[in-house]
C-alpha atoms as a PDB file:
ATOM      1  CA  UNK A   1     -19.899  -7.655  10.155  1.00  0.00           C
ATOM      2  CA  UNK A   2     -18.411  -4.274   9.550  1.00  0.00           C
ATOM      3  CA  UNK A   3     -18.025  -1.228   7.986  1.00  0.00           C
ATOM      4  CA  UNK A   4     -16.270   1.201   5.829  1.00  0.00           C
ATOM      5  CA  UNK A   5     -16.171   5.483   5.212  1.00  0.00           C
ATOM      6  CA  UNK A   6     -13.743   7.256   3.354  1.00  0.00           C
ATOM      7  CA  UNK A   7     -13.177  11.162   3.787  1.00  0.00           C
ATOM      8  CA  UNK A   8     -11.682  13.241   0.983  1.00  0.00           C
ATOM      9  CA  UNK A   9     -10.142  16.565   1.147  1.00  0.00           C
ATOM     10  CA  UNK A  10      -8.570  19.242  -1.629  1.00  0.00           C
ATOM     11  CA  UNK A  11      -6.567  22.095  -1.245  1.00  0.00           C
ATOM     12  CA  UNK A  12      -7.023  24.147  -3.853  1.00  0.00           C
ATOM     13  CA  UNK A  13      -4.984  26.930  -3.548  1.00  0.00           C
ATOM     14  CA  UNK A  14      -2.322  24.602  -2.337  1.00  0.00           C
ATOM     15  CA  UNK A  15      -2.900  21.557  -4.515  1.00  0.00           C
ATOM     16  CA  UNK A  16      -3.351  19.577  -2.117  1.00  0.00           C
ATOM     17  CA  UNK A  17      -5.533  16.337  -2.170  1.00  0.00           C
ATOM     18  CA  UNK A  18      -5.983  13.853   0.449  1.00  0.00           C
ATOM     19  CA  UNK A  19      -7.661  10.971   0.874  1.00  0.00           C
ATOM     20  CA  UNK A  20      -8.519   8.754   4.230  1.00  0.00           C
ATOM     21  CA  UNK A  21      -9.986   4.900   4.568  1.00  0.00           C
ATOM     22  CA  UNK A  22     -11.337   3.154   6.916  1.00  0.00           C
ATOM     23  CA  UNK A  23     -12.481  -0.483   7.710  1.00  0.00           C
ATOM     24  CA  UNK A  24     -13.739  -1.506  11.162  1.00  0.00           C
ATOM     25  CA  UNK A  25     -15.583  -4.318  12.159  1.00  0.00           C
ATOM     26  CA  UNK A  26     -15.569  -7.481  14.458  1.00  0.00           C
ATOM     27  CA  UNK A  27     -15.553 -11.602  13.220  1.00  0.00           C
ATOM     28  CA  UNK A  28     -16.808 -14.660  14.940  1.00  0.00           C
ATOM     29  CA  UNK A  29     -13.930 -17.442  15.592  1.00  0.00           C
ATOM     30  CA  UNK A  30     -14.916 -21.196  15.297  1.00  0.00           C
ATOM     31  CA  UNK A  31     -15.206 -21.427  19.060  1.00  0.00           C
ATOM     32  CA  UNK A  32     -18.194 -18.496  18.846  1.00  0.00           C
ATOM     33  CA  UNK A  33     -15.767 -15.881  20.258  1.00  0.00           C
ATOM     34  CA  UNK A  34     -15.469 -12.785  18.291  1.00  0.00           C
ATOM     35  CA  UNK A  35     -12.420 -10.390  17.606  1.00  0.00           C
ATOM     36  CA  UNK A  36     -12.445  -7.140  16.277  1.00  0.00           C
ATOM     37  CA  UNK A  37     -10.243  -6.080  13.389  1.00  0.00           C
ATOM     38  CA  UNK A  38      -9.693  -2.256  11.791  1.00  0.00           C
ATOM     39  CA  UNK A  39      -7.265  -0.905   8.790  1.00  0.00           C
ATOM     40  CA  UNK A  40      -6.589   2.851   8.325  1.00  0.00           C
ATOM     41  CA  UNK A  41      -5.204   4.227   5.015  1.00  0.00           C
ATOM     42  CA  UNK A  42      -4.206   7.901   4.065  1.00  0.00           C
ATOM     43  CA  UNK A  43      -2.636   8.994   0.703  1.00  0.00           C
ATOM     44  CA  UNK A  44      -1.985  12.790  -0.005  1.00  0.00           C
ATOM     45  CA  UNK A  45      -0.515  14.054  -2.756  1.00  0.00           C
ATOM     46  CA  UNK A  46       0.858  17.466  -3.249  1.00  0.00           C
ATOM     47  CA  UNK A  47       3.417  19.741  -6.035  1.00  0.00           C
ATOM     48  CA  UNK A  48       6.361  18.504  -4.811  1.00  0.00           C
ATOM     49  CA  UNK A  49       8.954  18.935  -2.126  1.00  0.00           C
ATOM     50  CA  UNK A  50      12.556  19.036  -3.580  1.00  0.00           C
ATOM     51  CA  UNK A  51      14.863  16.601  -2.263  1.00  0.00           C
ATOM     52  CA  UNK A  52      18.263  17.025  -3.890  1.00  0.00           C
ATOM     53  CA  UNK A  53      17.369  15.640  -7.690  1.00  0.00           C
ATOM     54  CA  UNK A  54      14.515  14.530  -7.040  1.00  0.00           C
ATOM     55  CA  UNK A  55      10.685  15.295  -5.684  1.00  0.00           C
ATOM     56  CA  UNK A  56       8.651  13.805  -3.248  1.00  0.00           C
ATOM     57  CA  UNK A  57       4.729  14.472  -4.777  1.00  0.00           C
ATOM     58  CA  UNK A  58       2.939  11.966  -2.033  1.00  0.00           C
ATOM     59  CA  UNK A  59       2.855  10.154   0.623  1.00  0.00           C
ATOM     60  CA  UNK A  60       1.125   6.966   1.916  1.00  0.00           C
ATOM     61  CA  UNK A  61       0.579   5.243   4.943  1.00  0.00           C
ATOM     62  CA  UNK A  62      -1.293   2.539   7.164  1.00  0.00           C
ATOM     63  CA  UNK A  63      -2.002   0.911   9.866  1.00  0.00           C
ATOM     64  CA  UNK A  64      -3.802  -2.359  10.708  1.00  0.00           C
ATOM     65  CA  UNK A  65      -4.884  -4.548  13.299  1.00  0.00           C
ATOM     66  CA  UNK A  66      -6.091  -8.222  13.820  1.00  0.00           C
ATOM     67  CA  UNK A  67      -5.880  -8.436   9.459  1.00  0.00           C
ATOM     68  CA  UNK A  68      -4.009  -9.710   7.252  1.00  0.00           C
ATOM     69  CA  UNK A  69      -2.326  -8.904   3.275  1.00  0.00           C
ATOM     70  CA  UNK A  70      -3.989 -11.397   1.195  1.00  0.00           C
ATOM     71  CA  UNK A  71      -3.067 -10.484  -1.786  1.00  0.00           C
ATOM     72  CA  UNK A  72      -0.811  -7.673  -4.320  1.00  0.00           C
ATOM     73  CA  UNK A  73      -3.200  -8.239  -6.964  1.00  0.00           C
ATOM     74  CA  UNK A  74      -2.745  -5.825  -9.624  1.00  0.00           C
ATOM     75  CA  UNK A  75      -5.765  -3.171  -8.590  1.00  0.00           C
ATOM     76  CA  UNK A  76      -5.766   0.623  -9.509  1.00  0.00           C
ATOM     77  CA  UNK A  77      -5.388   2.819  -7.098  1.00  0.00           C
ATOM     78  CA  UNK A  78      -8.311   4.863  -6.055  1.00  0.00           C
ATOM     79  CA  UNK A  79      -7.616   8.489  -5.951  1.00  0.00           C
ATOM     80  CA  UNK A  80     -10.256  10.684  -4.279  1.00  0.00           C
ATOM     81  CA  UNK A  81     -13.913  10.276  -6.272  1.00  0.00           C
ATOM     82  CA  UNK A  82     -13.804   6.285  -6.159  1.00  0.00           C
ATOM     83  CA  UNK A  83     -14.136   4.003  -3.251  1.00  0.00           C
ATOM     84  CA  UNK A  84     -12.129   1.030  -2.919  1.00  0.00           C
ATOM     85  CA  UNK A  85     -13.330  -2.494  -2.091  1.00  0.00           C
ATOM     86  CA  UNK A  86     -13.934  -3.602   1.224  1.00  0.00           C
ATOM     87  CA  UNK A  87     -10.594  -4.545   2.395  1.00  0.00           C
ATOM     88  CA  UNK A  88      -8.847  -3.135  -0.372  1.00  0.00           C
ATOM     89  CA  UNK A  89      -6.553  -0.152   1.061  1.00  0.00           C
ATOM     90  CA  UNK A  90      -5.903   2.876  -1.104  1.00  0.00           C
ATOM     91  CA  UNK A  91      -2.854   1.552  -2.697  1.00  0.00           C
ATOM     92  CA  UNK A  92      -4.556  -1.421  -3.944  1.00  0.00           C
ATOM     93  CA  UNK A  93      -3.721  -4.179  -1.651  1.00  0.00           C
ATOM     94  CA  UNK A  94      -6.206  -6.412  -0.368  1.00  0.00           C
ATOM     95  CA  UNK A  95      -6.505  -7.374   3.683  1.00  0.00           C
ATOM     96  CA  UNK A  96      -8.689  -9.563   5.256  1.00  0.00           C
ATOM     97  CA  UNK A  97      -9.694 -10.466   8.951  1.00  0.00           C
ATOM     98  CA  UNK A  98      -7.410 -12.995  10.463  1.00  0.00           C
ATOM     99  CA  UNK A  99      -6.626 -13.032  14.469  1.00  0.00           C
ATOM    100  CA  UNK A 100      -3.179 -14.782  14.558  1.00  0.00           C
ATOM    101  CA  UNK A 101      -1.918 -10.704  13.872  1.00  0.00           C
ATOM    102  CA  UNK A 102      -1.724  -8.601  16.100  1.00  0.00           C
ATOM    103  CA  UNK A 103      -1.086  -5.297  13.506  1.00  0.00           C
ATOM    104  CA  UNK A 104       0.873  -4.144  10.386  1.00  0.00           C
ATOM    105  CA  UNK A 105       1.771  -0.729   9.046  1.00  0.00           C
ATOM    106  CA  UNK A 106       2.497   0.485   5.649  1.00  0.00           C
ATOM    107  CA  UNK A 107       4.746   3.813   4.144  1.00  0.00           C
ATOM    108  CA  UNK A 108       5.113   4.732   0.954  1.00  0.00           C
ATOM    109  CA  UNK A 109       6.031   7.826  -1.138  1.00  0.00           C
ATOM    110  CA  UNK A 110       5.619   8.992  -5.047  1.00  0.00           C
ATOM    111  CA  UNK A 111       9.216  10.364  -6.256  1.00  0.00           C
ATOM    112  CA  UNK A 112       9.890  12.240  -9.582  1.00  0.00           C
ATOM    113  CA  UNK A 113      12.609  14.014 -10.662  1.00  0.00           C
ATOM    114  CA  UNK A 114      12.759  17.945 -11.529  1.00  0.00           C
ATOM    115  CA  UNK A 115      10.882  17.429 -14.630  1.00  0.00           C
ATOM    116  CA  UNK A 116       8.494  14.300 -14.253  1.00  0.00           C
ATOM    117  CA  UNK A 117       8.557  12.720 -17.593  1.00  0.00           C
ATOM    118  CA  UNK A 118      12.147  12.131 -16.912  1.00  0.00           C
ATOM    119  CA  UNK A 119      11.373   9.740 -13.809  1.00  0.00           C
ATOM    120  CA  UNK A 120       8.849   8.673 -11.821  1.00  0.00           C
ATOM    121  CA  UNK A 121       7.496   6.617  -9.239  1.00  0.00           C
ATOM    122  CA  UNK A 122       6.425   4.848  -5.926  1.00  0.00           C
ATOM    123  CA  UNK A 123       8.335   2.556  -2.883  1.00  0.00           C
ATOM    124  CA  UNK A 124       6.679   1.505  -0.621  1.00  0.00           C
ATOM    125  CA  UNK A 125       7.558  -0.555   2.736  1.00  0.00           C
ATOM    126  CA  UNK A 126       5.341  -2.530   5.470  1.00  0.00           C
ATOM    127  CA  UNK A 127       5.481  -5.080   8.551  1.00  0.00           C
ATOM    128  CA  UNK A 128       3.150  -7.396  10.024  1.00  0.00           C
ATOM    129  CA  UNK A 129       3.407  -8.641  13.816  1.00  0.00           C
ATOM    130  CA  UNK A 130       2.234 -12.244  14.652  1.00  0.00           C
ATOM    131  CA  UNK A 131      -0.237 -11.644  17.934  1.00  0.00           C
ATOM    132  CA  UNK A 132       2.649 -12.603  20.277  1.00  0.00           C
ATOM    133  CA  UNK A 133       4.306  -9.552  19.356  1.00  0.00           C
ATOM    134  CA  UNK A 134       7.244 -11.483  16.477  1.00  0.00           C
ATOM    135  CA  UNK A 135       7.730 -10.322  12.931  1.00  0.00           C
ATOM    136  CA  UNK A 136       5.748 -12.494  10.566  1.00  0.00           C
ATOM    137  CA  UNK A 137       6.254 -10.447   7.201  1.00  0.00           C
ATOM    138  CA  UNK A 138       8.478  -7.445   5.827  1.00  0.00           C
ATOM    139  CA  UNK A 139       7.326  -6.210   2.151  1.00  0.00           C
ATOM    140  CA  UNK A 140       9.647  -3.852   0.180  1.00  0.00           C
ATOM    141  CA  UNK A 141       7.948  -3.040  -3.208  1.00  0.00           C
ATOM    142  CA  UNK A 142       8.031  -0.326  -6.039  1.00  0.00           C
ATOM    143  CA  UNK A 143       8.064   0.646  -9.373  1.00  0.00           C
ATOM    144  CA  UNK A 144       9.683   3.383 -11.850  1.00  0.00           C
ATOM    145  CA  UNK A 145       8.840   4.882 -15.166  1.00  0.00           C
ATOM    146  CA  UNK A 146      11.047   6.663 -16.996  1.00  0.00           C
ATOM    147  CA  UNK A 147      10.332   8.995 -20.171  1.00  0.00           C
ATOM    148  CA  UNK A 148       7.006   8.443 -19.014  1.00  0.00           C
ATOM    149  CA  UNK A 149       4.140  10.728 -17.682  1.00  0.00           C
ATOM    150  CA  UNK A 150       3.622  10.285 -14.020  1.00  0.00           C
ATOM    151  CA  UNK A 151       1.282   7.807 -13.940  1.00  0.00           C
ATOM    152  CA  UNK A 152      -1.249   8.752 -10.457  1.00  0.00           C
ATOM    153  CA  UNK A 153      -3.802   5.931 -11.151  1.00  0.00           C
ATOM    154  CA  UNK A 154      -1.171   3.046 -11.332  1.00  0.00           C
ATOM    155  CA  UNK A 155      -1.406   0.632  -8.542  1.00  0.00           C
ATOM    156  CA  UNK A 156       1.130   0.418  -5.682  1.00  0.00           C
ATOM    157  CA  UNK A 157       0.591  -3.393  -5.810  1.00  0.00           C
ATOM    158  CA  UNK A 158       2.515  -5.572  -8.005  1.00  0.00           C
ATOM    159  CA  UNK A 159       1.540  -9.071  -8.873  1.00  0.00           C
ATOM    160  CA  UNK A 160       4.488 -11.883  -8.940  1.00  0.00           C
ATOM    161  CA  UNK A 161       5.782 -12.707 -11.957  1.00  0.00           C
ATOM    162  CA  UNK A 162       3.297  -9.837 -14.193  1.00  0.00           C
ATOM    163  CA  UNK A 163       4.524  -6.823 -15.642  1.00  0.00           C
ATOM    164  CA  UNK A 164       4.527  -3.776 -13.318  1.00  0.00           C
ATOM    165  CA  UNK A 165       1.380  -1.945 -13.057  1.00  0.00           C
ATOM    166  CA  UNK A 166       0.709   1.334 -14.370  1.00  0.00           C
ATOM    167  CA  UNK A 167       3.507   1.370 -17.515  1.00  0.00           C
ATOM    168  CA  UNK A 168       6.561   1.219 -15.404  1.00  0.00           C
ATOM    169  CA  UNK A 169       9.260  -0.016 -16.892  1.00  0.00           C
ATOM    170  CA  UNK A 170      11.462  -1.457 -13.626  1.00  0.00           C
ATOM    171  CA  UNK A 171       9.362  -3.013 -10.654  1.00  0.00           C
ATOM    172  CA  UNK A 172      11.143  -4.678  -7.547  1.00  0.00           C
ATOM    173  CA  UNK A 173       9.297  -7.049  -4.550  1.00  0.00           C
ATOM    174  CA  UNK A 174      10.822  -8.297  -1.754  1.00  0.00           C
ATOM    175  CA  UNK A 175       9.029 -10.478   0.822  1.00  0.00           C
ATOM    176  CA  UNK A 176      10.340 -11.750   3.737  1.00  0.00           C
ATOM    177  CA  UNK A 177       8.089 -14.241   6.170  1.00  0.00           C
ATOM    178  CA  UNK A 178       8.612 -15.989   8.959  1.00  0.00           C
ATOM    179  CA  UNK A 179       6.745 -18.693  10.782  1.00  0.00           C
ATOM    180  CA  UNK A 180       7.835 -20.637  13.823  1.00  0.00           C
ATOM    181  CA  UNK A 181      11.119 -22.432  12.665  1.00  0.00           C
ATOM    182  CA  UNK A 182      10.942 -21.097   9.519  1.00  0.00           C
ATOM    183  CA  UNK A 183      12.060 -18.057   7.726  1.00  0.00           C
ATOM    184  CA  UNK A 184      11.758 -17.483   3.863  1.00  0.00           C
ATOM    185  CA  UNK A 185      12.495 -14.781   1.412  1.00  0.00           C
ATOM    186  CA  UNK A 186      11.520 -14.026  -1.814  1.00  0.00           C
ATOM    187  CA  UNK A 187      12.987 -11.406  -4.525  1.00  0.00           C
ATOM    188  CA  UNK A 188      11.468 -10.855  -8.301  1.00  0.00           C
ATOM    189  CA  UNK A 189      12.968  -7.419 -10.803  1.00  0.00           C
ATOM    190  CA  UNK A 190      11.389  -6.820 -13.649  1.00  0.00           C
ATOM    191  CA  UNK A 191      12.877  -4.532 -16.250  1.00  0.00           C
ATOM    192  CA  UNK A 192      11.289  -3.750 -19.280  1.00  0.00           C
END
């Protein structure tokens, strides 16, 4: 049982939107105990704050507790106006309950260059803890577009082994998981 809000904000005179989800709610184990889980997810975009050649035009972030990624599935983003899925965080990434985590957070930004046809788009970073307080996953993802319009509704998400979301023409994933003993690591570039 749970539930989920979502509070919206625009700047006009500053062009300045924001956008805020939330998830909170509490699961039964199979011993009848319960735990409670929450995620938190802001995005705001804005005109643009110069950073040498290029812009930073938003920023993302999270935070998480007692869930879990379950999936990059290839889901549009939600800007303000639509709702996402329960579970489903702003960028498009899917988390579900699960108690062997203690918590996760997620950054990302949108980047474009002077003139945003020219380049554009999103990278985007998170970690999740194992309850005992030890890494248990490290996520580097993002895509670019180039001679492209920026592209706000494409997902943050990228699905193995698909073609980036949201016409980009380069998208890069790296996972990195580890599990008592055990330690993998995963890479996949796509270039179009």
């Amino acid at each position: 049982e749970g539930w989920q809000g979502m509070l919206q904000a625009n700047f006009a005179k500053l062009d300045v939107n924001v956008a805020v989800f939330g998830v909170f709610g509490k699961m039964e184990k199979e011993d009848g105990s319960e735990y409670k889980y929450m995620m938190v997810d802001a995005v705001a975009e804005f005109p643009g704050i110069p950073l040498g050649a290029i812009k930073l035009k938003g920023i993302a972030g999270g935070f998480y507790c007692n869930m879990h990624r379950d999936t990059a599935a290839n889901i549009e983003f939600k800007p303000p106006g639509g709702k996402p899925a329960l579970g489903q965080s702003l960028s498009g990434v899917i988390y579900k309950p699960n108690d062997i985590y203690s918590f996760g957070f997620k950054i990302g930004v949108i980047l474009t260059a002077p003139k945003e046809e020219v380049f554009n788009g999103n990278a985007n970073f998170e970690m999740t803890f194992y309850d005992g307080g030890g890494i248990s996953d490290i996520y580097f993802f993002g895509n670019a577009r180039f001679l492209t319009p920026i592209n706000k509704g494409a997902s943050l998400a990228y699905t193995k082994g698909a073609p980036p979301p949201g016409s980009a023409q380069i998208a890069a994933n790296l996972e990195l998981h580890w599990t008592p003993g055990n330690f993998t690591g995963e890479l996949e570039v796509y270039m179009n």
